[in-house]
Protein backbone atom coordinates (compact mmCIF):
# COMPACT_ATOMS: atom_id res chain seq x y z
CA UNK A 1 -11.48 6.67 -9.19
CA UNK A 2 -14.27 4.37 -9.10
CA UNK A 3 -12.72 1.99 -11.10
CA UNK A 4 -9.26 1.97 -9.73
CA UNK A 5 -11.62 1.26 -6.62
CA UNK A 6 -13.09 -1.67 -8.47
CA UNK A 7 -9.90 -2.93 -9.71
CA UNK A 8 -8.61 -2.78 -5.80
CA UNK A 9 -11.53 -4.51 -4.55
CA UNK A 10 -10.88 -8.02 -7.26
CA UNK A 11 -7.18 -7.82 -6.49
CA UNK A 12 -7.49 -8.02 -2.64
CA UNK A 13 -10.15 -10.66 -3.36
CA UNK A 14 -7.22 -12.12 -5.20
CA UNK A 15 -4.86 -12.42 -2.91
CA UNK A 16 -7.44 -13.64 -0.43
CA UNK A 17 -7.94 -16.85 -2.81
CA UNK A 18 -4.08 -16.92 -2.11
CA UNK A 19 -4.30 -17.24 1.20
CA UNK A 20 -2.80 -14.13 1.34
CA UNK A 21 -4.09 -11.29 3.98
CA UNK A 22 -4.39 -7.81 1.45
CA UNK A 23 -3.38 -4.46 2.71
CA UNK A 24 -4.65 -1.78 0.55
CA UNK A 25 -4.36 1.76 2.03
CA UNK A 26 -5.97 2.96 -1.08
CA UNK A 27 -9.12 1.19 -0.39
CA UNK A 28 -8.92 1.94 3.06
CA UNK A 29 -7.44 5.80 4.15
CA UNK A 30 -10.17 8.21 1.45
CA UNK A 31 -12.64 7.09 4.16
CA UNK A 32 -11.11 9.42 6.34
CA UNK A 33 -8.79 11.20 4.95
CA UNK A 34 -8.65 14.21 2.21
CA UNK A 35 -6.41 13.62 -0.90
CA UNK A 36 -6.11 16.70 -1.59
CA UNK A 37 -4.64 17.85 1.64
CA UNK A 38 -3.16 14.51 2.96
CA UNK A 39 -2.10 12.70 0.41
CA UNK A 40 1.48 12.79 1.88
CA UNK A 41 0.46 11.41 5.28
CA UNK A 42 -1.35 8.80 3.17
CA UNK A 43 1.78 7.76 1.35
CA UNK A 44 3.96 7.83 4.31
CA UNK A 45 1.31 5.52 6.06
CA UNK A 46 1.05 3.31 3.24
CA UNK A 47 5.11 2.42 4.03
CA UNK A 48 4.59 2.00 7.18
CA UNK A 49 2.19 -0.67 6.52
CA UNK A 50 4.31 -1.74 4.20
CA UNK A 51 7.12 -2.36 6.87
CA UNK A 52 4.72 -5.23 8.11
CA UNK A 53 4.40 -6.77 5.13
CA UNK A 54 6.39 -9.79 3.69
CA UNK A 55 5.64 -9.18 0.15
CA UNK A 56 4.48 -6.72 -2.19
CA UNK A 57 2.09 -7.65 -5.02
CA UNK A 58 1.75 -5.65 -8.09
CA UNK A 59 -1.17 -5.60 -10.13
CA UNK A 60 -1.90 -4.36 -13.96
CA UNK A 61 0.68 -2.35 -15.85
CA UNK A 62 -0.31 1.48 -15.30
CA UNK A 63 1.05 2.65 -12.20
CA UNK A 64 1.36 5.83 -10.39
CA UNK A 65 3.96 8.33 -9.28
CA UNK A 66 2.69 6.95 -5.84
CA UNK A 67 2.95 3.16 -6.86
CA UNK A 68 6.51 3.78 -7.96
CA UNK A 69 7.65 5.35 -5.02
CA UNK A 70 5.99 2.62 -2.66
CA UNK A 71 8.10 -0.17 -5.62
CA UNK A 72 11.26 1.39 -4.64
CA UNK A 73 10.81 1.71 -0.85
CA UNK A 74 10.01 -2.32 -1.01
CA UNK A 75 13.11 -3.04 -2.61
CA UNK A 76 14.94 -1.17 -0.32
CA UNK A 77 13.38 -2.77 2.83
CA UNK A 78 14.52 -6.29 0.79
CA UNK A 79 10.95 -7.21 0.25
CA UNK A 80 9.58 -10.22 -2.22
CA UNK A 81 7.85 -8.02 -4.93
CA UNK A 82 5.57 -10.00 -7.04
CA UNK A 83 3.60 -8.56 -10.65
CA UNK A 84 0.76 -9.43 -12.05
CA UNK A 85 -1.04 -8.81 -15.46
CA UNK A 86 -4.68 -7.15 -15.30
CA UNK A 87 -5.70 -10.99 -15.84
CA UNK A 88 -4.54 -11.71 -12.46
CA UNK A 89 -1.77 -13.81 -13.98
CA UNK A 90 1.92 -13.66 -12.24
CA UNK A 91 4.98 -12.25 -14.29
CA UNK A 92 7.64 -14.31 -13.38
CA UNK A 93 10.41 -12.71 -15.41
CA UNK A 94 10.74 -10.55 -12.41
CA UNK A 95 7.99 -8.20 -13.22
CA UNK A 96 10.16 -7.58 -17.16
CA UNK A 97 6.60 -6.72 -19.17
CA UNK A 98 6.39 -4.53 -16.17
CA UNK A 99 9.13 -2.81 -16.28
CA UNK A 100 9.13 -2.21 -19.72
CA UNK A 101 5.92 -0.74 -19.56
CA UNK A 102 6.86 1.95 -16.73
CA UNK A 103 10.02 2.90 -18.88
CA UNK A 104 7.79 3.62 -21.85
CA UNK A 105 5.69 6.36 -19.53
């Protein structure tokens, strides 16, 4: 966990360099609030922020049941989704490498 906390913390700082204002729920709701017993909550939060948003970024190439879930609900809502390499380098192929990786779970 630490290090997905890590990895959170440069890709906000990321976007930030982007001029982009980063919302990560992940970083922000296990302050306050139990996994174990709230981790639904958490992930119907998460789209609510998400309904704010004008675009989703997404970073590295291992993502969760979770991540998945939130990739599909952005699509629905018609939002720009944007991926990124662990380098912090976009995939403009429409997030291909991406996808290829997920379907290779």
């Amino acid at each position: 966990i630490e290090a997905n906390t890590y990895r959170a913390q440069v890709y906000s700082r990321f976007a930030v360099t982007k001029h982009a204002v980063p919302i990560a729920p992940h970083l922000l709701f296990p302050q306050f609030m139990n996994d174990d017993t709230e981790r639904e909550l958490a992930l119907f939060m998460g789209i609510i922020l998400l309904t704010k948003c004008k675009e989703m970024w997404v970073f590295g190439t291992t993502v969760s049941d979770g991540m998945l879930h939130e990739i599909e609900k952005a699509k629905q809502m018609g939002k720009i989704i944007r991926y990124f390499n662990e380098e912090l380098e976009e995939i403009t192929n429409e997030g291909q490498d991406f996808r290829m990786q997920q379907e290779n779970r």
